[in-house]
N, C-alpha and C. Protein backbone atom coordinates (compact mmCIF):
# COMPACT_ATOMS: atom_id res chain seq x y z
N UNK A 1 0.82 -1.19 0.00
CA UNK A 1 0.00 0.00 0.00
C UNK A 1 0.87 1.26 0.00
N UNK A 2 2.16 1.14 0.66
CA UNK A 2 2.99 1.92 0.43
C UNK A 2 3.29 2.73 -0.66
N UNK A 3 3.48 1.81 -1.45
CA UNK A 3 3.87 2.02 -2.89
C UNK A 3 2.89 2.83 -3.81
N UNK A 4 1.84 2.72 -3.43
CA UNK A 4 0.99 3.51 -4.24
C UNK A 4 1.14 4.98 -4.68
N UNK A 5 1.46 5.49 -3.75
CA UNK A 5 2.08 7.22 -3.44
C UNK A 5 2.32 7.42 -4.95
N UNK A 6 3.52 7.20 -4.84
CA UNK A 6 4.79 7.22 -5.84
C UNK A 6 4.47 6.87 -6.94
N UNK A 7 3.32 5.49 -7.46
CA UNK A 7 3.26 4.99 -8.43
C UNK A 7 1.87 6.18 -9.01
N UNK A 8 0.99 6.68 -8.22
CA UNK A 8 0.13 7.45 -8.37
C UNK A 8 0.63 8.85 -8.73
N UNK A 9 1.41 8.92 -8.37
CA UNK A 9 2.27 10.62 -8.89
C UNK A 9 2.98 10.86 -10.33
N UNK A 10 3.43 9.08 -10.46
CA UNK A 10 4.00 9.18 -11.61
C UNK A 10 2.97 9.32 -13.08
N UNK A 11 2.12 8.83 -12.73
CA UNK A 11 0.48 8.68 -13.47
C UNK A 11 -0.12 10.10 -13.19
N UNK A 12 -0.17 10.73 -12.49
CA UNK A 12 -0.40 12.34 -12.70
C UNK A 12 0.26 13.25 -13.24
N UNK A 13 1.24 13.00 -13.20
CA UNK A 13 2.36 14.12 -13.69
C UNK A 13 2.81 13.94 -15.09
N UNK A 14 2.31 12.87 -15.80
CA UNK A 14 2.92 12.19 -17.00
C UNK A 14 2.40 12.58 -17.74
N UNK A 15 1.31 13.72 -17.91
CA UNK A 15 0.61 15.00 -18.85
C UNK A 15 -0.41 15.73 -18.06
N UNK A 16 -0.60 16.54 -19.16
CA UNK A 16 -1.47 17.85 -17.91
C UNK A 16 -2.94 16.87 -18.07
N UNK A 17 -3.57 16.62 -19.03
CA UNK A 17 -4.59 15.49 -19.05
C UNK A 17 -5.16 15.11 -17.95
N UNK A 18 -3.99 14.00 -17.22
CA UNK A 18 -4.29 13.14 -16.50
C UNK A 18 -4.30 13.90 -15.18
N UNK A 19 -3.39 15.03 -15.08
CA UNK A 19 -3.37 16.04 -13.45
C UNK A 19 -5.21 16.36 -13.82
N UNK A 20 -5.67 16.88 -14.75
CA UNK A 20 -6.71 17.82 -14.67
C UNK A 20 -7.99 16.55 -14.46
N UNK A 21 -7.78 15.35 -14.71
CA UNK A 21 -8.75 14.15 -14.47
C UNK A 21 -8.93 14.08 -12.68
N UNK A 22 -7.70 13.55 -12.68
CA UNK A 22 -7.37 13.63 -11.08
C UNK A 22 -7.97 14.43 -10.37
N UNK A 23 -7.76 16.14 -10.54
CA UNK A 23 -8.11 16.98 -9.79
C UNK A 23 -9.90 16.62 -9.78
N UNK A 24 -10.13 16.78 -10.91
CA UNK A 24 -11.45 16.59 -10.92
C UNK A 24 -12.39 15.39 -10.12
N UNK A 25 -12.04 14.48 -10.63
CA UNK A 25 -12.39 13.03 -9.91
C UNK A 25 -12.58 13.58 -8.42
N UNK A 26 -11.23 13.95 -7.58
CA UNK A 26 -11.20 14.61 -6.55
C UNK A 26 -12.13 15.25 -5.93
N UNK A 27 -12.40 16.42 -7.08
CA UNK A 27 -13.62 17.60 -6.46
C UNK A 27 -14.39 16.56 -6.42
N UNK A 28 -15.30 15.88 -7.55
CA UNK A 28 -15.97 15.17 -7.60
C UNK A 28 -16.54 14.36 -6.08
N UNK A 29 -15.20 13.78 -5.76
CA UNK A 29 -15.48 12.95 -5.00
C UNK A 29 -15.91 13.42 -3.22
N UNK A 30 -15.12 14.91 -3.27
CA UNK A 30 -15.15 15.31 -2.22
C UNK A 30 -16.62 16.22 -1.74
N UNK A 31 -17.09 16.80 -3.17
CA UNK A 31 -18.29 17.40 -3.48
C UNK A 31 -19.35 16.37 -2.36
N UNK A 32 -19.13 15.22 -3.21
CA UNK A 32 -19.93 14.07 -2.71
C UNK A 32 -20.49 13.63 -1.78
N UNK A 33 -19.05 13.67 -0.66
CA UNK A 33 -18.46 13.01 0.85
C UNK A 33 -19.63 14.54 1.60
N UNK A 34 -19.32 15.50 1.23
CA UNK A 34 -19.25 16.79 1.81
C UNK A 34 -20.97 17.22 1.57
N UNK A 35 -21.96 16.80 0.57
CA UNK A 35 -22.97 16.54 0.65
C UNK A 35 -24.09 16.13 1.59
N UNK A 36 -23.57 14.20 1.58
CA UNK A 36 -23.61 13.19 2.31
C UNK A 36 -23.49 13.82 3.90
N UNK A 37 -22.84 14.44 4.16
CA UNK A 37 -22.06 14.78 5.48
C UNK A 37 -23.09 15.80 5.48
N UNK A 38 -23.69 16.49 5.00
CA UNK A 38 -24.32 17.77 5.26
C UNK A 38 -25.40 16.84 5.86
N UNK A 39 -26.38 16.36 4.36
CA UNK A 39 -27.68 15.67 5.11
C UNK A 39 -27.86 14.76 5.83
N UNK A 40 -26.55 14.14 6.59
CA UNK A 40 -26.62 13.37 7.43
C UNK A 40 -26.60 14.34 8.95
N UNK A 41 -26.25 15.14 8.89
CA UNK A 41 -25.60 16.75 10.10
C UNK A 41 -27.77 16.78 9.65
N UNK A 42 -27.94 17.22 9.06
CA UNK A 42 -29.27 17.76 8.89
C UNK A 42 -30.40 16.56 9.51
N UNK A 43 -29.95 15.46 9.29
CA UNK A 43 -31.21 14.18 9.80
C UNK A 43 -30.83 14.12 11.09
N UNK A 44 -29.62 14.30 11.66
CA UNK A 44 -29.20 14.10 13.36
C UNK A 44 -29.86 15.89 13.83
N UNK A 45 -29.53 16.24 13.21
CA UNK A 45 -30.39 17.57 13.89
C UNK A 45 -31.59 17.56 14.04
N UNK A 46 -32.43 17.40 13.14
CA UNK A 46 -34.10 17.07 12.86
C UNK A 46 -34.33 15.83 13.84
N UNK A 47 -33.24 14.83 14.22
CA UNK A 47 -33.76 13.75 15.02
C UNK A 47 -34.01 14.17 16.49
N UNK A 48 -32.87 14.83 16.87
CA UNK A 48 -32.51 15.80 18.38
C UNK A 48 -33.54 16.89 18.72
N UNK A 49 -33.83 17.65 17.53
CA UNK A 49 -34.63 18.34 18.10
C UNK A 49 -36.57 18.19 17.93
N UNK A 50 -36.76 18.63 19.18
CA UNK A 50 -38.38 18.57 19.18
C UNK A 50 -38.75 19.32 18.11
N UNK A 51 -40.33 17.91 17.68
CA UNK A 51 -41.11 18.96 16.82
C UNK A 51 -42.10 19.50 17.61
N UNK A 52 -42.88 20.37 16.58
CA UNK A 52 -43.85 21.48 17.11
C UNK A 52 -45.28 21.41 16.38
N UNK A 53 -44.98 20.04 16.65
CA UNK A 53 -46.63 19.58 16.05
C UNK A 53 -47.88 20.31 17.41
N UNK A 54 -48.88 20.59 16.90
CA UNK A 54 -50.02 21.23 17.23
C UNK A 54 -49.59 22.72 18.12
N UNK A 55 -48.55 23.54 17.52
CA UNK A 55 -47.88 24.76 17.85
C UNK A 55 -48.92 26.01 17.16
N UNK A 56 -49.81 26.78 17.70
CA UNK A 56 -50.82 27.83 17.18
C UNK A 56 -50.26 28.79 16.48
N UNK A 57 -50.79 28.79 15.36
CA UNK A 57 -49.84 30.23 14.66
C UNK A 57 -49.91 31.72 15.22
N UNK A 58 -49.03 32.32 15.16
CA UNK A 58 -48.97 33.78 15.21
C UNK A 58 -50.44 34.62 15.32
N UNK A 59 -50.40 35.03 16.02
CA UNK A 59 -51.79 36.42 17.06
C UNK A 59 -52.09 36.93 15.29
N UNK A 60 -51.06 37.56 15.13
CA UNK A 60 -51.07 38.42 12.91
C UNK A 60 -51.78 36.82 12.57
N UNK A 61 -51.81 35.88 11.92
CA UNK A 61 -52.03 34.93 11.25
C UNK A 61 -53.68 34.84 11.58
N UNK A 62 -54.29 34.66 12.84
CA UNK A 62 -55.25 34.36 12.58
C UNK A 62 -56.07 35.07 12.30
């Protein structure tokens, strides 16, 4: 697993092509992670906090 580093750098650097794939894939992937991570932050929040079922609207509203 070591080895990968090195063998992965040499495969990026070996035209601008393959750097600009890489980078991308990257965003790509991190876009992704960083998504995921949001609406999972968003379902643990919504789980924690109380709802406000049968809550009367606003004095203005009715």
């Amino acid at each position: 697993m070591a080895d990968v580093g090195p063998e992965f750098l040499d495969v990026a650097t070996r035209d601008p092509i393959s750097a600009v794939l890489i980078a991308f894939g990257a965003l790509f992937v991190f876009a992704s992670v960083g998504a995921f991570g949001a609406l999972t932050l968003g379902a643990l929040v919504d789980l924690l906090t109380p709802s406000r079922v049968g809550r009367k609207p606003p004095r203005e509203a009715r």
